[in-house]
Protein backbone atom coordinates (compact mmCIF):
# COMPACT_ATOMS: atom_id res chain seq x y z
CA UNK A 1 -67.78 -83.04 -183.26
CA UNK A 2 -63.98 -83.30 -184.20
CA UNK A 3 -62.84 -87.21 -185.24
CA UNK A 4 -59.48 -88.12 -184.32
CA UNK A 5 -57.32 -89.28 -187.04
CA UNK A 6 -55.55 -92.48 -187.16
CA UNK A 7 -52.27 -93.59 -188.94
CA UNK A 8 -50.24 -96.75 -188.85
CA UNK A 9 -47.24 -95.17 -189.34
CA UNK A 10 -46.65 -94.14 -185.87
CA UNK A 11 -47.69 -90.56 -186.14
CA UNK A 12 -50.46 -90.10 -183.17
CA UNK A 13 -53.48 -87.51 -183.39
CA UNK A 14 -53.23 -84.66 -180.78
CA UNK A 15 -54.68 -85.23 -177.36
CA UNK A 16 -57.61 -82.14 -177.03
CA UNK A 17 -57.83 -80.96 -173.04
CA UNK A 18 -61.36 -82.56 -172.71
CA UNK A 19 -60.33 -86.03 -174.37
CA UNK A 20 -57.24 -86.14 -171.56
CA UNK A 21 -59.53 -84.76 -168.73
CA UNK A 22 -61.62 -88.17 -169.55
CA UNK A 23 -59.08 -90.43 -169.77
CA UNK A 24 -58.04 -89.29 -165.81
CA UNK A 25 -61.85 -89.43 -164.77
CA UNK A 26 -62.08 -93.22 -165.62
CA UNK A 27 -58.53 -94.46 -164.57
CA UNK A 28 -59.69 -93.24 -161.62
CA UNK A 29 -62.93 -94.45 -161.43
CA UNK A 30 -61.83 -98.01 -162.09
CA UNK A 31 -59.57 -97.44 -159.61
CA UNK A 32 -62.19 -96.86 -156.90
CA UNK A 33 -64.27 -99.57 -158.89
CA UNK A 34 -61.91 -102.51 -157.70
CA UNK A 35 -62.12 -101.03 -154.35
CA UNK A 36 -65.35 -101.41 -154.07
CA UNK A 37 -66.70 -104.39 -155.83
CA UNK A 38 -63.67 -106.64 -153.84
CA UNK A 39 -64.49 -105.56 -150.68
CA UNK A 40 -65.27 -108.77 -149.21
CA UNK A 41 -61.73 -110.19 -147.95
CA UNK A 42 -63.11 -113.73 -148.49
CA UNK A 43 -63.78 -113.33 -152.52
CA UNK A 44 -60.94 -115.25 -154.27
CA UNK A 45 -62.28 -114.62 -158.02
CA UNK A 46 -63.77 -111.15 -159.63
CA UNK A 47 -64.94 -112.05 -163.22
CA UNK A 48 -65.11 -108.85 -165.24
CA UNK A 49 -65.58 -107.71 -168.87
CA UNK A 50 -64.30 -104.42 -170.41
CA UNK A 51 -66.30 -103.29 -173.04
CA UNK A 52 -64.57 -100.02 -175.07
CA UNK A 53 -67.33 -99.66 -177.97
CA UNK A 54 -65.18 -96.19 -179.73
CA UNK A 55 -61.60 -97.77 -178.98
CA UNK A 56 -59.59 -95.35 -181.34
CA UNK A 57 -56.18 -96.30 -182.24
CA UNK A 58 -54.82 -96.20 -178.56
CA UNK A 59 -52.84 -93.52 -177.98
CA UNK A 60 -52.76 -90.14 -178.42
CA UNK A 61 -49.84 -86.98 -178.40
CA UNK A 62 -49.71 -84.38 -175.58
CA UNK A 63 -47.14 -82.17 -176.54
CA UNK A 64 -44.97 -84.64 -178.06
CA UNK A 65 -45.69 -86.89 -175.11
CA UNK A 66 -47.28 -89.96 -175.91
CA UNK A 67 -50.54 -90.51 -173.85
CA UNK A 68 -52.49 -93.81 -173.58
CA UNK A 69 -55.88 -94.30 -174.65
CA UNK A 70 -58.45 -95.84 -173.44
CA UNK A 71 -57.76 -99.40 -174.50
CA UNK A 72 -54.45 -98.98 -172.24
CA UNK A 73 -56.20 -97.46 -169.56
CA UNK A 74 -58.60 -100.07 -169.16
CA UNK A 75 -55.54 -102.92 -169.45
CA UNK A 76 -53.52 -100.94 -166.97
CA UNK A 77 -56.60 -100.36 -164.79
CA UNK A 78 -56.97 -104.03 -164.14
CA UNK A 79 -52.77 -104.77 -163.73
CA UNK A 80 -53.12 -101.94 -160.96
CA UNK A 81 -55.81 -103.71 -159.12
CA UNK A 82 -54.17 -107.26 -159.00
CA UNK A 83 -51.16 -105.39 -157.09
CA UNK A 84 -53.30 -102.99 -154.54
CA UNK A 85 -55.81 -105.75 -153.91
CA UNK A 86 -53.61 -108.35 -153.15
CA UNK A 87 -51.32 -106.25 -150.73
CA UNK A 88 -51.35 -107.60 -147.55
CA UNK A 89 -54.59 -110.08 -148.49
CA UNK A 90 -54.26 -113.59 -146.91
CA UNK A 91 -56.39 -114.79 -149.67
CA UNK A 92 -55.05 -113.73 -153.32
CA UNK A 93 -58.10 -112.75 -155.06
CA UNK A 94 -58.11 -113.21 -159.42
CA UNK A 95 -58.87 -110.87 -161.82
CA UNK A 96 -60.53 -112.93 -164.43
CA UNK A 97 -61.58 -109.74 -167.02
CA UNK A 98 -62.26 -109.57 -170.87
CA UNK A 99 -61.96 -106.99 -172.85
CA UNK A 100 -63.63 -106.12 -175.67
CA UNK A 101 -62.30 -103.29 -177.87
CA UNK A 102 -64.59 -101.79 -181.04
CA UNK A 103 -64.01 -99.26 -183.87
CA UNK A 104 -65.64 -98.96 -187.01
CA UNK A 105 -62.80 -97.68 -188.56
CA UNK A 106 -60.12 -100.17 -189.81
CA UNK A 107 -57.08 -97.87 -189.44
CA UNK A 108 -57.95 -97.05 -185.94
CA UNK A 109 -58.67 -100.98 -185.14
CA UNK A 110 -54.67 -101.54 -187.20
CA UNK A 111 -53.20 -98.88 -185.07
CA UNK A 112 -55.01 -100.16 -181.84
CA UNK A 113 -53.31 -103.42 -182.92
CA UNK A 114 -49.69 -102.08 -183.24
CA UNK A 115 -50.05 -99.75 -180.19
CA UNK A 116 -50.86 -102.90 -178.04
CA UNK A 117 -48.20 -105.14 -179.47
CA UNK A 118 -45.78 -102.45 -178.66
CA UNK A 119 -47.24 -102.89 -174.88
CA UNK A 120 -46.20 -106.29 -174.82
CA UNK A 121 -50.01 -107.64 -175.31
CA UNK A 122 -49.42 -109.26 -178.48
CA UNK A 123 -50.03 -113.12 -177.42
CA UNK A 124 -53.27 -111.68 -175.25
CA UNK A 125 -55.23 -110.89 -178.58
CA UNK A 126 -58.17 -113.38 -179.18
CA UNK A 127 -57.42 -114.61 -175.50
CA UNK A 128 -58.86 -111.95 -173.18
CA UNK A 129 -58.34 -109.18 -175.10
CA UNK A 130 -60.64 -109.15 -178.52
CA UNK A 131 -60.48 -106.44 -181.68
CA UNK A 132 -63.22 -105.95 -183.37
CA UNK A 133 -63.95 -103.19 -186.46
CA UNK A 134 -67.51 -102.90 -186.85
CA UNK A 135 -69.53 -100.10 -185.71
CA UNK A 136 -70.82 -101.05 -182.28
CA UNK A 137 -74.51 -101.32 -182.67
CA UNK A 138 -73.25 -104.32 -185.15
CA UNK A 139 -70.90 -105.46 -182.41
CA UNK A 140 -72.97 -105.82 -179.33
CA UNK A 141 -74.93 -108.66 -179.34
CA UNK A 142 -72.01 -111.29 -179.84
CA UNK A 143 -70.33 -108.99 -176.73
CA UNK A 144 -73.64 -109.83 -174.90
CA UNK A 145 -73.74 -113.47 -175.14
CA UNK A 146 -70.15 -113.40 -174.04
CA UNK A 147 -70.78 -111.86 -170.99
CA UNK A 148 -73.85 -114.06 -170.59
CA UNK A 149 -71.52 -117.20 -171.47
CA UNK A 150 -69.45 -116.23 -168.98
CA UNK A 151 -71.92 -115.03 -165.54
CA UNK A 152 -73.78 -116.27 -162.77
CA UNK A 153 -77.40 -114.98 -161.91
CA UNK A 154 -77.44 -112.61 -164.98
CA UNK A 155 -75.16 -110.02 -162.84
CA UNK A 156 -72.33 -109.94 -165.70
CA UNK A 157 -70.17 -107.51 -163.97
CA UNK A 158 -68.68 -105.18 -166.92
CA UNK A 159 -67.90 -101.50 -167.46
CA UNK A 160 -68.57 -100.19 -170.82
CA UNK A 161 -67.07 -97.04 -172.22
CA UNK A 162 -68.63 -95.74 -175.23
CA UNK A 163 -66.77 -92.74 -175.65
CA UNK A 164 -69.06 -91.99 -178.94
CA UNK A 165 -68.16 -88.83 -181.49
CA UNK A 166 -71.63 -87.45 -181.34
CA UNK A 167 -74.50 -88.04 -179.78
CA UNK A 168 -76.31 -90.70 -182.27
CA UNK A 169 -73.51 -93.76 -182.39
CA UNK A 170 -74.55 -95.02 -179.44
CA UNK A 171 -78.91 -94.97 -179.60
CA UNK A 172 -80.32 -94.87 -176.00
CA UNK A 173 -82.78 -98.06 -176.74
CA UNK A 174 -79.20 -99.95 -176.96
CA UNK A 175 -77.76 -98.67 -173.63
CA UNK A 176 -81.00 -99.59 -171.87
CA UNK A 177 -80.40 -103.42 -173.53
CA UNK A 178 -77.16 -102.86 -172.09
CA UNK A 179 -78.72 -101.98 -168.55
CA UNK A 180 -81.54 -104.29 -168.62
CA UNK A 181 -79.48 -107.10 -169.72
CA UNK A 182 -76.52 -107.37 -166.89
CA UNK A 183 -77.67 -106.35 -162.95
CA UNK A 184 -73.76 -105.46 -162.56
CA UNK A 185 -72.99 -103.40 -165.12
CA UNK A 186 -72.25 -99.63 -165.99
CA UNK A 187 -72.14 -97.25 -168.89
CA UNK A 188 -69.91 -94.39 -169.19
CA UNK A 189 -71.16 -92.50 -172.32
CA UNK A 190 -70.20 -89.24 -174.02
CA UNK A 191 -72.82 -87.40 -175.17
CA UNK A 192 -72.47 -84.40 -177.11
CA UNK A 193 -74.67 -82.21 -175.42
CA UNK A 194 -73.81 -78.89 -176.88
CA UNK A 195 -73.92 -79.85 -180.33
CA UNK A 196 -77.30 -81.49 -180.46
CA UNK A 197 -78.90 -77.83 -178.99
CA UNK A 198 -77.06 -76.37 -181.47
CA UNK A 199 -78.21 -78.68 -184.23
CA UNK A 200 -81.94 -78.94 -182.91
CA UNK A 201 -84.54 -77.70 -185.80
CA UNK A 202 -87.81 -79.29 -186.84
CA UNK A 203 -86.94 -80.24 -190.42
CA UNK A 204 -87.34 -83.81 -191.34
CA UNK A 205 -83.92 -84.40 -191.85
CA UNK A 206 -83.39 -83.57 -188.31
CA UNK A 207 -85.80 -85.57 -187.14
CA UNK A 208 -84.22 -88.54 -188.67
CA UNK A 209 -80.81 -87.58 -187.33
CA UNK A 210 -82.23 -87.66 -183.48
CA UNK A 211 -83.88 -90.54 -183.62
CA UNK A 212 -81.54 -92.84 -181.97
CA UNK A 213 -82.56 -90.71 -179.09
CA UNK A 214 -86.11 -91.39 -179.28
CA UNK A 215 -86.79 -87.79 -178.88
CA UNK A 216 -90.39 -87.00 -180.08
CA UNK A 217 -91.58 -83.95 -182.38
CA UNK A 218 -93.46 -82.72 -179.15
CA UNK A 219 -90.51 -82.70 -177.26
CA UNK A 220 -88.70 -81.36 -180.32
CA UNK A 221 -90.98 -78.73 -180.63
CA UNK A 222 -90.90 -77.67 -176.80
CA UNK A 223 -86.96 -77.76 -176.74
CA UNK A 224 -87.25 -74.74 -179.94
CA UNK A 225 -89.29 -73.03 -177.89
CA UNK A 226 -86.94 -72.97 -175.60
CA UNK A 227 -83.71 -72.15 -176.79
CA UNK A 228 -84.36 -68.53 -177.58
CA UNK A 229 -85.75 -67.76 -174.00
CA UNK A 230 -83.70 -66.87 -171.21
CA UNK A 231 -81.94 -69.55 -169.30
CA UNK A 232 -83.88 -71.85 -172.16
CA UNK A 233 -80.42 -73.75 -173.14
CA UNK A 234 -79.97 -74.99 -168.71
CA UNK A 235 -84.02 -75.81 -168.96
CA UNK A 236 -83.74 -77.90 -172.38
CA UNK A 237 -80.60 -79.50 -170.45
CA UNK A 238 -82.17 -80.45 -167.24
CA UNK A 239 -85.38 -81.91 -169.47
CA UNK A 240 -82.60 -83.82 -171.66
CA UNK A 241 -80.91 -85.49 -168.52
CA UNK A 242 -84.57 -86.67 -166.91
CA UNK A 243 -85.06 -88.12 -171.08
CA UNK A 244 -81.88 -89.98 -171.17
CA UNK A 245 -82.33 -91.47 -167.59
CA UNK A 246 -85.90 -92.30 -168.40
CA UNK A 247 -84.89 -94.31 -172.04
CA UNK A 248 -82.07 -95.95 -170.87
CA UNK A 249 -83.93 -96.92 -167.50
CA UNK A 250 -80.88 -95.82 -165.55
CA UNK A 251 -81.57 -95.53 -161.77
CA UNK A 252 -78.96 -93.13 -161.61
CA UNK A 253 -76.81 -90.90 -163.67
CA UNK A 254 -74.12 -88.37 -163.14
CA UNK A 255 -74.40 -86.33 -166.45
CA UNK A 256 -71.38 -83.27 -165.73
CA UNK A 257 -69.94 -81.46 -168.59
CA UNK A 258 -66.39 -81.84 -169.73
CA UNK A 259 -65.71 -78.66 -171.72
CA UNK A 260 -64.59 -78.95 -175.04
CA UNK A 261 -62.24 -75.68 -174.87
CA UNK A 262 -60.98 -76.72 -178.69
CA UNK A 263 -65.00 -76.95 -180.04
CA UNK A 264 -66.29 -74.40 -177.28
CA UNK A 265 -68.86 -77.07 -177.08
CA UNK A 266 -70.31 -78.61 -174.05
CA UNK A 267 -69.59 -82.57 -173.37
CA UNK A 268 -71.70 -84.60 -170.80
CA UNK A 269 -69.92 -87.23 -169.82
CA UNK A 270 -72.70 -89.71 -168.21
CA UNK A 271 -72.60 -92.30 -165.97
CA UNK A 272 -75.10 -94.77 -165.78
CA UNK A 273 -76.10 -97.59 -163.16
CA UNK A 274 -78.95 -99.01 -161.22
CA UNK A 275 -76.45 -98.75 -158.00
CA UNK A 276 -75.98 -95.20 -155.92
CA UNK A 277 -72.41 -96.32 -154.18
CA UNK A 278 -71.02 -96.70 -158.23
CA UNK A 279 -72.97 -93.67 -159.20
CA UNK A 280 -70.88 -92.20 -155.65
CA UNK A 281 -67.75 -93.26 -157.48
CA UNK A 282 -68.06 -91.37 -160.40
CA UNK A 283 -69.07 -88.40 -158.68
CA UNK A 284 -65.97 -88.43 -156.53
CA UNK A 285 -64.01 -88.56 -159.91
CA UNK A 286 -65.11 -85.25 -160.96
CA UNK A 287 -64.25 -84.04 -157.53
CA UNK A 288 -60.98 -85.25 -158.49
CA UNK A 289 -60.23 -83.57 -161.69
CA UNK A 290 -61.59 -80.59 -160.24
CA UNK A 291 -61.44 -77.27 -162.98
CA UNK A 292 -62.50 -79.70 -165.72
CA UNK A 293 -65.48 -81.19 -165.05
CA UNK A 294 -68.36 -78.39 -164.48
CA UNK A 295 -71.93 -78.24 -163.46
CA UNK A 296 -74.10 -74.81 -163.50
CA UNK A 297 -75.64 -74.45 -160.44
CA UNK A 298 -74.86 -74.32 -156.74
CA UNK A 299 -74.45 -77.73 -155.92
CA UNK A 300 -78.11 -77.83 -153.68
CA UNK A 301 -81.20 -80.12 -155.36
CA UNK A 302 -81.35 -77.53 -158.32
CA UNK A 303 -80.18 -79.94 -161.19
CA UNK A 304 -83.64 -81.12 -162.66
CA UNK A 305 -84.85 -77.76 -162.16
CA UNK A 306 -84.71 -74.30 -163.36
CA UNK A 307 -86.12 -70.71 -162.75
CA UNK A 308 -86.41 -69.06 -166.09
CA UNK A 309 -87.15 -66.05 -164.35
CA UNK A 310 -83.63 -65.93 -162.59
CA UNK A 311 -80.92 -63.83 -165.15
CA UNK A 312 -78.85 -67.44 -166.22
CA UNK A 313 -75.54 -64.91 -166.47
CA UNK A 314 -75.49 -65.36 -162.30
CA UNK A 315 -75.87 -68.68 -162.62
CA UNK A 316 -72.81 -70.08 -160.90
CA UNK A 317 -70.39 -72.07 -162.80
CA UNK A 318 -69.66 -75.25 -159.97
CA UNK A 319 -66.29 -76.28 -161.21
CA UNK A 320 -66.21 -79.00 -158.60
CA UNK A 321 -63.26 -77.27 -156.32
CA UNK A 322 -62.99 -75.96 -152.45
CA UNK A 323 -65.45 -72.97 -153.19
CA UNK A 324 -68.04 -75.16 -154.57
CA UNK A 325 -67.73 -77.71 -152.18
CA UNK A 326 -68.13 -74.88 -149.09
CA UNK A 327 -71.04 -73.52 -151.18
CA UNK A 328 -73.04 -76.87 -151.83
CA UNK A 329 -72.46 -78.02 -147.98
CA UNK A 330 -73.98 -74.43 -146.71
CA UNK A 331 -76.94 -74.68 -149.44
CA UNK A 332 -77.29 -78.70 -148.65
CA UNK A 333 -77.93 -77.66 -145.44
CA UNK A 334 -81.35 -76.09 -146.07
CA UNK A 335 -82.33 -78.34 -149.34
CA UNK A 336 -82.21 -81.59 -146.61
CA UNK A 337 -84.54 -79.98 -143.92
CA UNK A 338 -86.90 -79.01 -147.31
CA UNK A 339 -86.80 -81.91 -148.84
CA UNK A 340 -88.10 -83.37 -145.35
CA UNK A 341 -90.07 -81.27 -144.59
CA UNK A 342 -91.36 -81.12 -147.94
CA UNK A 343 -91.41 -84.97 -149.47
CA UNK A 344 -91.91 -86.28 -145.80
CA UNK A 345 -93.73 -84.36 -143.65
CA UNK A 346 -92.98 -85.36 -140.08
CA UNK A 347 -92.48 -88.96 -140.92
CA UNK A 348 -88.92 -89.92 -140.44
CA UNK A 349 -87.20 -92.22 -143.38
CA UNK A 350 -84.49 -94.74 -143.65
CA UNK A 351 -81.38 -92.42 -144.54
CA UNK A 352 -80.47 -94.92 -147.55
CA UNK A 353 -83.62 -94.36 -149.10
CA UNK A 354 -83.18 -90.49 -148.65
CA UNK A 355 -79.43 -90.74 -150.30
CA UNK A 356 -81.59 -92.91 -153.30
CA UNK A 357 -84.02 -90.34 -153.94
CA UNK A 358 -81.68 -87.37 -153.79
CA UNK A 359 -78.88 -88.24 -155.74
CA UNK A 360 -79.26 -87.60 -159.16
CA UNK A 361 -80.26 -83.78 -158.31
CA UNK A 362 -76.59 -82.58 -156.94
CA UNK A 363 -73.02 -83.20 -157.46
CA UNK A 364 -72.85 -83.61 -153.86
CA UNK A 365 -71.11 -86.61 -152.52
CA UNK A 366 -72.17 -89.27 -149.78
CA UNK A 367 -69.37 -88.06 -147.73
CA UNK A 368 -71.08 -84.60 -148.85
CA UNK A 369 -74.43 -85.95 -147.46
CA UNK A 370 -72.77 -87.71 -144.19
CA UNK A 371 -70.98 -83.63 -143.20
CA UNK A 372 -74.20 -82.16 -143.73
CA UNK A 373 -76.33 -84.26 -141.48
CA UNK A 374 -73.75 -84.61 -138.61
CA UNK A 375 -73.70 -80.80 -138.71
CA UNK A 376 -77.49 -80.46 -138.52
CA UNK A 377 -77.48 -83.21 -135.82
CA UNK A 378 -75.23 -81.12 -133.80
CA UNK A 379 -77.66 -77.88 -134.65
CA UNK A 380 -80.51 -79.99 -133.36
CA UNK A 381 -82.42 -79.28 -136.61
CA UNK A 382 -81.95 -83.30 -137.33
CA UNK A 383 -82.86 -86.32 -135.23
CA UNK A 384 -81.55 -89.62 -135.67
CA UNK A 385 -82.54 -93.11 -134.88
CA UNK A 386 -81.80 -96.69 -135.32
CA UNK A 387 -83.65 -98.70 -137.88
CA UNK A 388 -86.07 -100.27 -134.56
CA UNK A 389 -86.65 -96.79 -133.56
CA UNK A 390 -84.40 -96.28 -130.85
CA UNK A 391 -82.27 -92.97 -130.20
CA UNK A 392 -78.98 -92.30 -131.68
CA UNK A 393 -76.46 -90.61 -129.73
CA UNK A 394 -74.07 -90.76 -133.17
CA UNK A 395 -73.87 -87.52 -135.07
CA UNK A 396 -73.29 -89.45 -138.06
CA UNK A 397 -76.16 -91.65 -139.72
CA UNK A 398 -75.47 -95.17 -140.65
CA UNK A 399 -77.01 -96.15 -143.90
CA UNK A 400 -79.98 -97.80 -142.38
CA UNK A 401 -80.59 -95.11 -139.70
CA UNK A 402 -84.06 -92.57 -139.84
CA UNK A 403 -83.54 -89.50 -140.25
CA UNK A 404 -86.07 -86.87 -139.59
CA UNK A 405 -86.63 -82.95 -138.78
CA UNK A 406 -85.98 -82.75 -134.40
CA UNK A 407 -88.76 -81.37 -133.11
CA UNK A 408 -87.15 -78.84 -131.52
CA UNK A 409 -86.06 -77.66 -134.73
CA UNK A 410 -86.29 -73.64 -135.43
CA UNK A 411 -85.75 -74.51 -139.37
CA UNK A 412 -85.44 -71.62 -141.24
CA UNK A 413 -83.95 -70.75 -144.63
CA UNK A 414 -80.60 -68.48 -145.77
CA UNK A 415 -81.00 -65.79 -147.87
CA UNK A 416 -78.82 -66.23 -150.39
CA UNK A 417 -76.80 -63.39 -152.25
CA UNK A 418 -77.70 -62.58 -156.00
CA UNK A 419 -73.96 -63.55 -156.85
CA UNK A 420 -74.81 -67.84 -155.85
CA UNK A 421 -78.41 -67.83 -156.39
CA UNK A 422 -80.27 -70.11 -158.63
């Protein structure tokens, strides 16, 4: 995977399409973030830390624009938030955040330096905002007793980006510490999906090279077999995403590609968290950025699963715009009443435990979720009821509603044509 290259003398490396296409998925993200984690109108203090493990040098040229990096985004993130959230607040609420910003490489950490004193951030270093050149793995655990210095009931509310060049500098057994360590945190990692399929052989040295991942030789070994069989490369993907989920102990994930038009390589860019309205958040960023981020499916509960015997060329590519979204609504439609039918029987469930289970299978939204049901309601395929049991005349469930298949229901399923089936 390209490395950006740093200089000190004011000359910036070239922003790629994929690099700027992730800077505008997490300064909106943290956008939403602050939305949601200040909800309460009575909290007067939100203690924070940033954690940016691959910092880089901090800014980057887009066509002879300058374009800020991560670092920035992160610091301008949080100066946004103090304005929006205390509009119109009778209470001020404070921002009390850290950040921590990591490179292994000196001249990126100098330039990081220089592009922040140019900012006007100067007098902030060693205060609340803290450079560090190390590789991260070396950095982490004085970063960890910092947050723990600094929390209350081990939540440690903090964000970490580790925007890493591979898929190696940031092991999986290190971003489940991460998980396991703070209940309020979240990782956004790059992986480098494409290359490691690519890369994948059985020879020692490979071996060795994937085992940050903890990727056994069976697992190896099934992935080869794989990758020369027809729609192989989605299956070894979807087995990849339930691996990385499983080492990291993520509750949920939102691995969508970011395509690396330059490498014409494939880039996950994951989002982990033990929390489905943050994993919501994410998701909603990729709606945002819409003909960037991509997904290959339909949109329906296909994304830990794959039929090899389906031709992968008609597997749709779900670039996260208004076709996709009109397709995944139509095809949520049936995978609800299935998964019902199917993972329930005739037993109704709460509707928040339903939105648990099913999220890390589609790119679908809980606004996504909240259309289809109302829409089903109205159909009389779905019934709804309060948590005690008692009829809902809402279309819409609350969070804490059952939901269940109507008993009047005539559930049947869409035929599909060839040109959107799985």
């Amino acid at each position: 995977m390209p490395r950006f290259v740093w200089k000190t003398d004011g000359t910036l490396p070239g922003a790629s399409a994929h690099s700027l296409a992730k800077l505008r998925l997490i300064d909106f993200y943290l956008q939403r973030y602050f939305e949601t984690v200040a909800v309460n109108p009575a909290m007067d203090v939100l203690r924070i830390t940033f954690v940016d493990g691959f910092c880089g040098g901090g800014a980057y040229s887009d066509r002879g624009t300058t374009v800020e990096g991560s670092p920035l985004v992160l610091l301008g993130a949080v100066e946004k938030a103090r304005m929006a959230l205390n509009e119109g607040r009778t209470k001020p609420i404070n921002i009390d955040a850290q950040f921590y910003f990591v490179d292994s490489d000196q001249t990126a950490v100098d330039a990081l330096r220089e592009n922040l004193a140019n900012a006007g951030h100067l007098t902030r270093l060693g205060q609340d905002i803290h450079l560090t050149r190390a590789p991260f793995q070396r950095a982490f655990p004085d970063i960890k007793a910092a947050i723990k210095a600094r929390t209350r009931g081990n939540v440690g509310r903090s964000v970490f980006v580790l925007d890493q060049k591979g898929y190696t500098d940031a092991p999986l057994p290190l971003v489940k510490d991460i998980l396991e360590s703070f209940s309020g945190c979240e990782v956004i990692l790059t992986f480098a999906v494409g290359w490691l399929i690519d890369y994948l052989s059985d020879k020692p040295q490979t071996l060795k090279a994937v085992a940050p991942l903890g990727l056994s030789e069976g697992q190896i070994r099934e992935y080869l077999q794989l990758k020369d069989q027809r729609g192989g490369r989605i299956v070894i993907e979807r087995l990849l995403q339930q691996h990385i989920r499983r080492e990291t102990g993520a509750t949920f994930s939102s691995p969508f590609f970011i395509r690396s038009v330059e490498a014409n390589k494939d880039l996950w860019i994951i989002h982990l968290s033990n929390h489905v309205t943050a994993r919501n958040v994410m998701v909603e960023g990729h709606w945002l950025i819409k003909n960037n981020s991509l997904h290959f499916g339909s949109g329906d509960f296909e994304m830990m699963g794959f039929d090899p015997h389906l031709d992968p060329a008609s597997t749709p590519d779900f670039w996260f715009g208004d076709y996709e979204q009109e397709l995944m609504r139509e095809r949520l439609k049936d995978g609800v009443l299935k998964r019902l039918r199917d993972r329930y029987a005739s037993e109704s469930v709460e509707y928040l435990r339903f939105l648990r289970e099913a999220a890390n299978e589609t790119p679908a939204r809980l606004a996504d979720f909240d259309h289809v049901a109302g829409l089903l309601v109205d159909e009389k395929q779905l019934k709804l009821a309060t948590a005690d049991g008692q009829s809902r005349r809402s279309r819409r469930p609350d969070r804490r509603d059952l939901i269940g298949i109507h008993p009047q229901s005539s559930f049947h399923f869409i035929r599909h044509s060839t040109e959107t089936k799985r």
